[in-house]
Protein backbone atom coordinates (compact mmCIF):
# COMPACT_ATOMS: atom_id res chain seq x y z
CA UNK A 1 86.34 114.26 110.93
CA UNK A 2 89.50 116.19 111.31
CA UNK A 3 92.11 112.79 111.44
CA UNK A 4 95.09 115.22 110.74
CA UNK A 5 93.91 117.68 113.75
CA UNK A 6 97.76 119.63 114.69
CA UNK A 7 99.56 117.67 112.35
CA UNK A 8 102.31 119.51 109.10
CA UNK A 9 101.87 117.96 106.28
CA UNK A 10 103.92 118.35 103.41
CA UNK A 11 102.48 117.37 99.33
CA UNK A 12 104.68 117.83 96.73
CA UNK A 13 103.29 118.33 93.53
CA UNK A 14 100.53 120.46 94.51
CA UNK A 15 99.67 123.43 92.22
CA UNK A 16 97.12 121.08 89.94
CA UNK A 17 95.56 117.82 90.17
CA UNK A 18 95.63 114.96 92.55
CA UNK A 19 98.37 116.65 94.29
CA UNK A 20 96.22 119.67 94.89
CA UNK A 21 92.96 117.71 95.68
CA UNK A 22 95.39 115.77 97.81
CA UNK A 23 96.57 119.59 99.72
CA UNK A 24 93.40 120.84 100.42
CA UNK A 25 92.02 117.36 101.24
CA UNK A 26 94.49 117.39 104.79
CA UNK A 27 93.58 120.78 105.32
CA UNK A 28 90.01 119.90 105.48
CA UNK A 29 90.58 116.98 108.03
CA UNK A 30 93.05 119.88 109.93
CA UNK A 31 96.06 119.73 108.47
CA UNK A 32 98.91 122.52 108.28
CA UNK A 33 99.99 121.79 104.87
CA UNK A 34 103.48 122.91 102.81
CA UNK A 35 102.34 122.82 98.92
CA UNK A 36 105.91 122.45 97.14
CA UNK A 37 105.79 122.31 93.46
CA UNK A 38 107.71 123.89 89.87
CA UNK A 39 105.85 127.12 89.87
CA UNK A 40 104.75 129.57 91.40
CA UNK A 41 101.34 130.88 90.63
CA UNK A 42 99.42 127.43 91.20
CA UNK A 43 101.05 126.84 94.49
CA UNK A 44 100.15 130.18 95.61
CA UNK A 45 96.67 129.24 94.69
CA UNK A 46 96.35 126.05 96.22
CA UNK A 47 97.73 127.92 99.67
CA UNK A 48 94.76 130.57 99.04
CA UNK A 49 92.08 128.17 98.64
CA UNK A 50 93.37 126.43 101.78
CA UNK A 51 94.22 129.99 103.69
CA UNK A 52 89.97 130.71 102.44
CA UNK A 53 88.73 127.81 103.86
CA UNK A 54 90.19 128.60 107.21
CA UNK A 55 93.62 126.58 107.68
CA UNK A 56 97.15 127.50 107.81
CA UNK A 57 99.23 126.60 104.74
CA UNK A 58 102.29 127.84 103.24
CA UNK A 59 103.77 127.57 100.13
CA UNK A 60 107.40 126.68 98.48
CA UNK A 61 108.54 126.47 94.94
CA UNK A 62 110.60 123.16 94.97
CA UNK A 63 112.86 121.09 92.12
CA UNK A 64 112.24 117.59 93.37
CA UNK A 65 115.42 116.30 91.20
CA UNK A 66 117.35 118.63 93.34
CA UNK A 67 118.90 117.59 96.65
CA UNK A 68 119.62 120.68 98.21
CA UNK A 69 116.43 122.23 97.13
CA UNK A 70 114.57 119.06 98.47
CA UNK A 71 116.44 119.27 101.86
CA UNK A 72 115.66 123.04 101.68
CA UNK A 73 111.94 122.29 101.51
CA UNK A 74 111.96 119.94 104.48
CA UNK A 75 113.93 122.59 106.70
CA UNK A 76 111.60 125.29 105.61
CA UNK A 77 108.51 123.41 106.64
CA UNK A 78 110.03 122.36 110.25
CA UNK A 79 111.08 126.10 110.32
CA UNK A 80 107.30 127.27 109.11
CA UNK A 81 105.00 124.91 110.97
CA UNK A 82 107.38 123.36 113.73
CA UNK A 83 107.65 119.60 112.57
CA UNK A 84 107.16 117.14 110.19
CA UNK A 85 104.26 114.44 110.44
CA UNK A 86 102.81 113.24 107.12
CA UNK A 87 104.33 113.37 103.42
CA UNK A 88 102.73 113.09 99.56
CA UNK A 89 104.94 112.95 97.75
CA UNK A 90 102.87 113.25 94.51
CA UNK A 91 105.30 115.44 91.59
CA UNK A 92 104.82 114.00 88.69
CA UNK A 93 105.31 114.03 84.55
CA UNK A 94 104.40 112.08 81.74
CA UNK A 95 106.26 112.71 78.29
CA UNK A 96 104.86 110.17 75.60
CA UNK A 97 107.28 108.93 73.18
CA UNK A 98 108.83 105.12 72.17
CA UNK A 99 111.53 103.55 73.09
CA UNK A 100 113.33 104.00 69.48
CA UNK A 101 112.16 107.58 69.53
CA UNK A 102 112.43 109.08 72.99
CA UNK A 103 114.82 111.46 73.02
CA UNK A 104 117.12 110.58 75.90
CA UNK A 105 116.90 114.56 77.12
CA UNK A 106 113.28 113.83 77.79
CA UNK A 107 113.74 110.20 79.15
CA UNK A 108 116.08 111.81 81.92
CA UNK A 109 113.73 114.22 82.80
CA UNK A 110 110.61 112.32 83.73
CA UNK A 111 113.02 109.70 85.25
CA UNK A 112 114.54 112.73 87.28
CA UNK A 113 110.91 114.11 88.47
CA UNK A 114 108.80 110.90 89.09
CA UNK A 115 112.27 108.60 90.47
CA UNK A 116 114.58 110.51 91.79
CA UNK A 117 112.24 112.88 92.96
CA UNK A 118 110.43 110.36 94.86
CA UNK A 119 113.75 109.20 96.51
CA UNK A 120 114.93 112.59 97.25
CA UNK A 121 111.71 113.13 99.26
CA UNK A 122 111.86 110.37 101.15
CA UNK A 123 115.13 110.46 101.71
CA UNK A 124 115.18 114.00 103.54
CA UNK A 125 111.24 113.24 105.33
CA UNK A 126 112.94 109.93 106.75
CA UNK A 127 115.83 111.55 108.02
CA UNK A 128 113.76 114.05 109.66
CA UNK A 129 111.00 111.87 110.65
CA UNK A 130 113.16 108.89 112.29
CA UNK A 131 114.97 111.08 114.76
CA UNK A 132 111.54 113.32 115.65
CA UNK A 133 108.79 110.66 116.71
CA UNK A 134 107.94 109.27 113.17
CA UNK A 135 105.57 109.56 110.06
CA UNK A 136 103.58 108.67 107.78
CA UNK A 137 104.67 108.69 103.59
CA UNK A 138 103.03 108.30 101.10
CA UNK A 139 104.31 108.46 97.43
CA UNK A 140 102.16 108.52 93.86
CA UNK A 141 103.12 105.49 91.69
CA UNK A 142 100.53 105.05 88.94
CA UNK A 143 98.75 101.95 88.12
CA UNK A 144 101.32 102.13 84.54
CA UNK A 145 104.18 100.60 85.55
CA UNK A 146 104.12 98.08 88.44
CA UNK A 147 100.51 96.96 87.38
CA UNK A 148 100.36 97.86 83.64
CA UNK A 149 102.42 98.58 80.01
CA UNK A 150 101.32 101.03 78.04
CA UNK A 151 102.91 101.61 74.50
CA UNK A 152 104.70 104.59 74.19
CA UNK A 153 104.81 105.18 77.69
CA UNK A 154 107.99 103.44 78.47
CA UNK A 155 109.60 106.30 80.83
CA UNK A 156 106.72 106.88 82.57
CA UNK A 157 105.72 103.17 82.76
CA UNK A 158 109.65 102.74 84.37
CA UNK A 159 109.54 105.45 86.49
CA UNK A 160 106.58 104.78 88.41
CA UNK A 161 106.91 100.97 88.71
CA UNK A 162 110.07 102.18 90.29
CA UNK A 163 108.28 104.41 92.82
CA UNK A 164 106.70 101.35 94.13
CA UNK A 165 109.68 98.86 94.29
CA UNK A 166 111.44 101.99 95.92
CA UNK A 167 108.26 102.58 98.47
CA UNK A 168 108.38 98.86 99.76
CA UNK A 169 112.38 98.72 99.96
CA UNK A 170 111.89 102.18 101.75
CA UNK A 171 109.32 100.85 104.12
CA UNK A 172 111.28 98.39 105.03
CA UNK A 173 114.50 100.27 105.92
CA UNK A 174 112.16 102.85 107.77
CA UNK A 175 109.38 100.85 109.58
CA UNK A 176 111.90 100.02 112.93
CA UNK A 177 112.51 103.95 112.95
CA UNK A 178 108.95 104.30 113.50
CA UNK A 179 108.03 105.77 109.96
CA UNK A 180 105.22 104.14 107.71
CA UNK A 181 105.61 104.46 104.00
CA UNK A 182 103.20 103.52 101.20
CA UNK A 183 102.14 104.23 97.93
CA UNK A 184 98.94 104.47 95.80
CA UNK A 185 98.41 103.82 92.30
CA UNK A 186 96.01 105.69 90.37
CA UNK A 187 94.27 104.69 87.09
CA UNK A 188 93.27 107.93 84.56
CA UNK A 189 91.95 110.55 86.75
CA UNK A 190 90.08 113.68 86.05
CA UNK A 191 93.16 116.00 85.67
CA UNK A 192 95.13 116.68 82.50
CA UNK A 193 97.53 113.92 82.82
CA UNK A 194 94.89 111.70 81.35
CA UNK A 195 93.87 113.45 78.42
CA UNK A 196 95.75 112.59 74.79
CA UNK A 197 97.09 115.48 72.98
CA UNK A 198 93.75 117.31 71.70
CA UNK A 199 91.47 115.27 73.51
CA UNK A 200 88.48 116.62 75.22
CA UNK A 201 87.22 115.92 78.67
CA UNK A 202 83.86 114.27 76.52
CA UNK A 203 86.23 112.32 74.25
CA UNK A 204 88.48 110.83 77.36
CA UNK A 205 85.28 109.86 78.63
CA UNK A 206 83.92 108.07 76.02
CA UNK A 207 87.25 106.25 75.12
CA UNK A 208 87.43 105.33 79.07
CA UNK A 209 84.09 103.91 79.12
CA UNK A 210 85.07 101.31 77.17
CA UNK A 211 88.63 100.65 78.50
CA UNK A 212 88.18 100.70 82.17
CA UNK A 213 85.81 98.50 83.68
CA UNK A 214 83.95 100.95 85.87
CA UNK A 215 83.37 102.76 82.48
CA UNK A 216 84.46 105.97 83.68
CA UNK A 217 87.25 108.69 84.74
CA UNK A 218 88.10 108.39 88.49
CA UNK A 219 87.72 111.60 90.58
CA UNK A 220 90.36 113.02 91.80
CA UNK A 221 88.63 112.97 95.54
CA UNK A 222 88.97 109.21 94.75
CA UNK A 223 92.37 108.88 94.92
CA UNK A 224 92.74 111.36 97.68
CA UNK A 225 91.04 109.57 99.89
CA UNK A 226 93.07 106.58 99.38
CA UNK A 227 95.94 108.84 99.61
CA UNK A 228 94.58 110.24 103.39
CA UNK A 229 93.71 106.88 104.50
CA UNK A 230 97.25 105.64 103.86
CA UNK A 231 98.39 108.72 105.93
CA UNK A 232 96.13 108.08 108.73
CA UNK A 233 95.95 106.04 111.61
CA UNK A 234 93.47 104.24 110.68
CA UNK A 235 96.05 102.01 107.90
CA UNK A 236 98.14 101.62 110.87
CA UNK A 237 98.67 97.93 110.00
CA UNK A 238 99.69 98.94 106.13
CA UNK A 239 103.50 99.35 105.37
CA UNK A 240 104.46 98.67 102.17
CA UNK A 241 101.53 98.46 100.00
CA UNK A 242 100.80 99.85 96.77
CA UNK A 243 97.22 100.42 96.68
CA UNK A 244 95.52 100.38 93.14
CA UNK A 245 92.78 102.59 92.46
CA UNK A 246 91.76 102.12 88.69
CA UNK A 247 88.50 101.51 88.40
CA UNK A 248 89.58 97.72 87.41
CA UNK A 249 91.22 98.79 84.56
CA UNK A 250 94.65 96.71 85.87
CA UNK A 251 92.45 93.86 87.86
């Protein structure tokens, strides 16, 4: 099944992880795919492995908390592939800490990256999109925030609760233009994001099988296929939504 046949696709946050997974998941379905991320090696990478298995991809080193280097991104992809069809926007940190203790360096940060990196995106793919046939968005909220509270996680828990209230205002503003937007919300994950400072893959999954329903780690293929589905046609009906996949851990 190759739902993305001819279309550019750009994912942001895509030299590890979900965003990654997420990368070489629309090249596989026939996707020309822009990987934009902080560094350089692991984008590189992630355009190799797609490059290997036969697609076209290119890659860009991007600060999402940066206008101009956001708007930069967009033009380079229009400029590299010819348009503009489908968006992840999936760049992402978590930095642990209270809200007495949080150093307010590190609260801007993570607020800068998840937030206004989210809205920076989308603000440059809809201004693109609207005026060259549309799009499809999709942006990674997590199921802390909107859904959940975790202690200690208070900037990431704000940050990505405001993804989502910031995908459905979006989607709103940008349906009539004739560009869907969505988001999904993934639970812990097999990437390093879910792992507690000196915790082994073994030990995350035995703390996981008793705090998540499903009693285990979600794959990362998991959440990109979510993440593909939102893109495609075939959620043609779904603008707005925030879709949850956590294993039941926020049911």
């Amino acid at each position: 099944m190759e739902r993305f046949a001819d279309k550019v696709v750009l994912v942001t946050g895509a030299g590890s992880g979900i965003g990654r997974a997420a990368a070489l998941g629309f090249a596989k379905e026939g996707a020309k795919v822009m990987v934009a991320g902080r560094s350089e090696e692991p984008l590189a990478e992630t355009a190799n492995l797609i490059e290997r298995a036969g697609r076209d991809a290119a890659a860009r080193t991007t600060d999402v908390s940066d206008g101009e280097d956001v708007a930069g991104l967009v033009s380079e992809t229009v400029e590299r592939f010819g348009g503009l069809h489908v968006a992840a926007n999936n760049a992402g940190v978590l930095e642990p800490g209270t809200v007495a203790e949080m150093e307010e360096e590190a609260w801007n940060r993570v607020v800068a990256i998840n937030l206004t990196g989210a809205f920076l995106c989308m603000k440059h793919e809809i201004f693109y999109m609207r005026d060259h046939g549309g799009g499809t968005i999709v942006n990674t909220a997590s199921n802390i925030g909107a859904h959940a509270s975790r202690p200690g996680l208070g900037a990431y828990a704000a940050s990505k609760a405001g993804v989502s209230t910031l995908t459905r205002v979006a989607a709103l503003e940008a349906i009539e233009h004739g560009v869907r937007i969505n988001a999904v919300s993934p639970g812990p994950t097999d990437t390093s994001m879910s792992l507690r400072p000196g915790e082994t893959e073994e030990d995350r999954a035995g703390r996981l099988a008793e705090a998540v329903p499903i009693g285990r780690v979600g794959a990362r293929d998991e959440v990109v296929s979510a993440i593909l589905w939102l893109a495609s046609p075939e959620s043609g009906f779904t603008v707005g939504h925030d879709l949850v996949v956590d294993g039941g851990a926020t049911a």
